[in-house]
C-alpha atoms as a PDB file:
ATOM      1  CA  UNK A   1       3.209   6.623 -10.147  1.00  0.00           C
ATOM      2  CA  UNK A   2       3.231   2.967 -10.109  1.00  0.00           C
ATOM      3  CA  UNK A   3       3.097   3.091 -13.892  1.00  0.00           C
ATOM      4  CA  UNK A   4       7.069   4.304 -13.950  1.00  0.00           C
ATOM      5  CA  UNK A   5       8.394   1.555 -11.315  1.00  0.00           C
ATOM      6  CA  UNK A   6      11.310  -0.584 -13.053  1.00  0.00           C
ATOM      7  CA  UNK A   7      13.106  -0.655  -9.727  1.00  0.00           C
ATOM      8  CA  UNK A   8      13.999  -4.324  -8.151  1.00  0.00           C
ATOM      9  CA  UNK A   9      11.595  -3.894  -4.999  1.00  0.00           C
ATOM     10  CA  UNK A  10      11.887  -5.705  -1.140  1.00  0.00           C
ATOM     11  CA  UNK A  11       8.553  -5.155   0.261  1.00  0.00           C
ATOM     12  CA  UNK A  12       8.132  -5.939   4.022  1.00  0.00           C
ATOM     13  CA  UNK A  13       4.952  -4.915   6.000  1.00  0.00           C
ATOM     14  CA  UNK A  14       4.151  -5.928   9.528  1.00  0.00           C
ATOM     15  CA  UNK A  15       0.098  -6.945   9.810  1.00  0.00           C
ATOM     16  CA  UNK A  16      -0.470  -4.574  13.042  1.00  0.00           C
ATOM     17  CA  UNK A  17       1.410  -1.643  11.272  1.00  0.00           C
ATOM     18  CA  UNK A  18      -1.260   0.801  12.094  1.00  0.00           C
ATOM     19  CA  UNK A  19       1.152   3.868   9.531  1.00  0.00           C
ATOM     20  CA  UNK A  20       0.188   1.986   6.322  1.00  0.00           C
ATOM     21  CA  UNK A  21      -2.867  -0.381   5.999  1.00  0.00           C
ATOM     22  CA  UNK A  22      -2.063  -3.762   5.335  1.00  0.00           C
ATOM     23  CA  UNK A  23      -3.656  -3.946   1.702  1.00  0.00           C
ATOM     24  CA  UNK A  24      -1.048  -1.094   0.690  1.00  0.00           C
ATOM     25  CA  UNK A  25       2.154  -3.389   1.293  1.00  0.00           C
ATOM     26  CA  UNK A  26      -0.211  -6.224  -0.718  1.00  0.00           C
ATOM     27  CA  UNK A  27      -1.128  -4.080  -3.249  1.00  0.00           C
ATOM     28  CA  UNK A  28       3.010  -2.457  -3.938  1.00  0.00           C
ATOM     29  CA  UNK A  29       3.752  -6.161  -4.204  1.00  0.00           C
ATOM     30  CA  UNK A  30       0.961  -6.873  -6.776  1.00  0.00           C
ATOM     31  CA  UNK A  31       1.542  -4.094  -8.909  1.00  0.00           C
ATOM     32  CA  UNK A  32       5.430  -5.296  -8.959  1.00  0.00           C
ATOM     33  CA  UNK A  33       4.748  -8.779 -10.096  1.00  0.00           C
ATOM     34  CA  UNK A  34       2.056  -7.600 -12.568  1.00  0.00           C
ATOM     35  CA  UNK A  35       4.692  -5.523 -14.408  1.00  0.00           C
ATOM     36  CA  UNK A  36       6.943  -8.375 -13.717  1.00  0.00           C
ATOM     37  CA  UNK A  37       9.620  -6.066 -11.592  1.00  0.00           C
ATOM     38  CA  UNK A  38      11.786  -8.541  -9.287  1.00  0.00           C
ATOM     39  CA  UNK A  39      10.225  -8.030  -6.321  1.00  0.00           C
ATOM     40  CA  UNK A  40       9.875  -9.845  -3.184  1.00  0.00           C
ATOM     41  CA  UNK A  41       7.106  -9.632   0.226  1.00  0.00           C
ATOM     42  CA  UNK A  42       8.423 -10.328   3.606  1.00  0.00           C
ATOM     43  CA  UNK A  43       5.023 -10.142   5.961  1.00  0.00           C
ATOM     44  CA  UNK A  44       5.473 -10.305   9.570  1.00  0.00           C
ATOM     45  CA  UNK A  45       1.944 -10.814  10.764  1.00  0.00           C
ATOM     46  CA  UNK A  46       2.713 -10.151  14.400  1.00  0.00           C
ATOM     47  CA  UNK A  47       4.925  -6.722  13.685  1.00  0.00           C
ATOM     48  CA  UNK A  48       3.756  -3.451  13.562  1.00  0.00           C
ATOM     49  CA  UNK A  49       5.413  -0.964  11.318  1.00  0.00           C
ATOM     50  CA  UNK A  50       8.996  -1.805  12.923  1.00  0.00           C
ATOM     51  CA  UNK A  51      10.475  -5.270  13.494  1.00  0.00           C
ATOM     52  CA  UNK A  52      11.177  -5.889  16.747  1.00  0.00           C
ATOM     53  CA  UNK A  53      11.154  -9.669  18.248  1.00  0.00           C
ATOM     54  CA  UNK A  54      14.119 -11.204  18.074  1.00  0.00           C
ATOM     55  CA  UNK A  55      13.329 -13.961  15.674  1.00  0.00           C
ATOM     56  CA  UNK A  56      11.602 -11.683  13.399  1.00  0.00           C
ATOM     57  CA  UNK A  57      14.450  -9.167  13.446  1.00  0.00           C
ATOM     58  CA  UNK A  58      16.746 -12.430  12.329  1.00  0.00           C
ATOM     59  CA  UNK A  59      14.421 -13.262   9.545  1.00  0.00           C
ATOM     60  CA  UNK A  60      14.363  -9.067   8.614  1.00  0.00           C
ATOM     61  CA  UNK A  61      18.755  -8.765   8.659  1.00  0.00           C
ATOM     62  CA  UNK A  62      19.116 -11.736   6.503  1.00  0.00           C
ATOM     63  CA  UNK A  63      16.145 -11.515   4.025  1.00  0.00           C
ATOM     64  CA  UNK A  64      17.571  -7.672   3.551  1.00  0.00           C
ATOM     65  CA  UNK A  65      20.940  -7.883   3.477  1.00  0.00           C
ATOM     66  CA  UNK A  66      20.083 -10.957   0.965  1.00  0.00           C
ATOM     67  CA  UNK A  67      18.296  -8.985  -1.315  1.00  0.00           C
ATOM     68  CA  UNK A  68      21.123  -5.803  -0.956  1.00  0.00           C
ATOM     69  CA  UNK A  69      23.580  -8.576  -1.786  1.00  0.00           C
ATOM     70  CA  UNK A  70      21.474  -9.904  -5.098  1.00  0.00           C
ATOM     71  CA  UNK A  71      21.178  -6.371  -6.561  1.00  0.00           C
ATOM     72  CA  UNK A  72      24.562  -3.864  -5.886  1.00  0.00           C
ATOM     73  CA  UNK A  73      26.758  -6.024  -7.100  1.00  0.00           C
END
């Protein structure tokens, strides 16, 4: 699968997401800049699989609407 990504890829992961292991959000990332696919991690270490302190939520709106902005135009 991961052999026909050519899609630009925003990967955030929250480090007490207890849906999807922490090494899987690593490894997406990994496999993106090892095929050298723009690609950027946003890790929230104190987030589980949704974003939901304030600050965090900040940092999650602008990084993705950021990253929607660099690649629909």
């Amino acid at each position: 699968m991961v052999d026909k990504w050519n899609t630009p890829m925003l990967v955030i992961h929250g480090g007490k997401d207890f849906r999807v292991p922490e090494s899987e959000g690593m490894q997406a990332f990994q496999a993106l800049q090892l095929k050298g696919i723009p690609s950027k991690f946003l890790y929230f270490p104190d987030e589980g699989h949704w974003v939901t302190k304030p600050q965090n939520s900040v940092l999650w709106h602008r990084t993705f609407y950021s990253w929607l902005d660099g690649y629909l135009k």
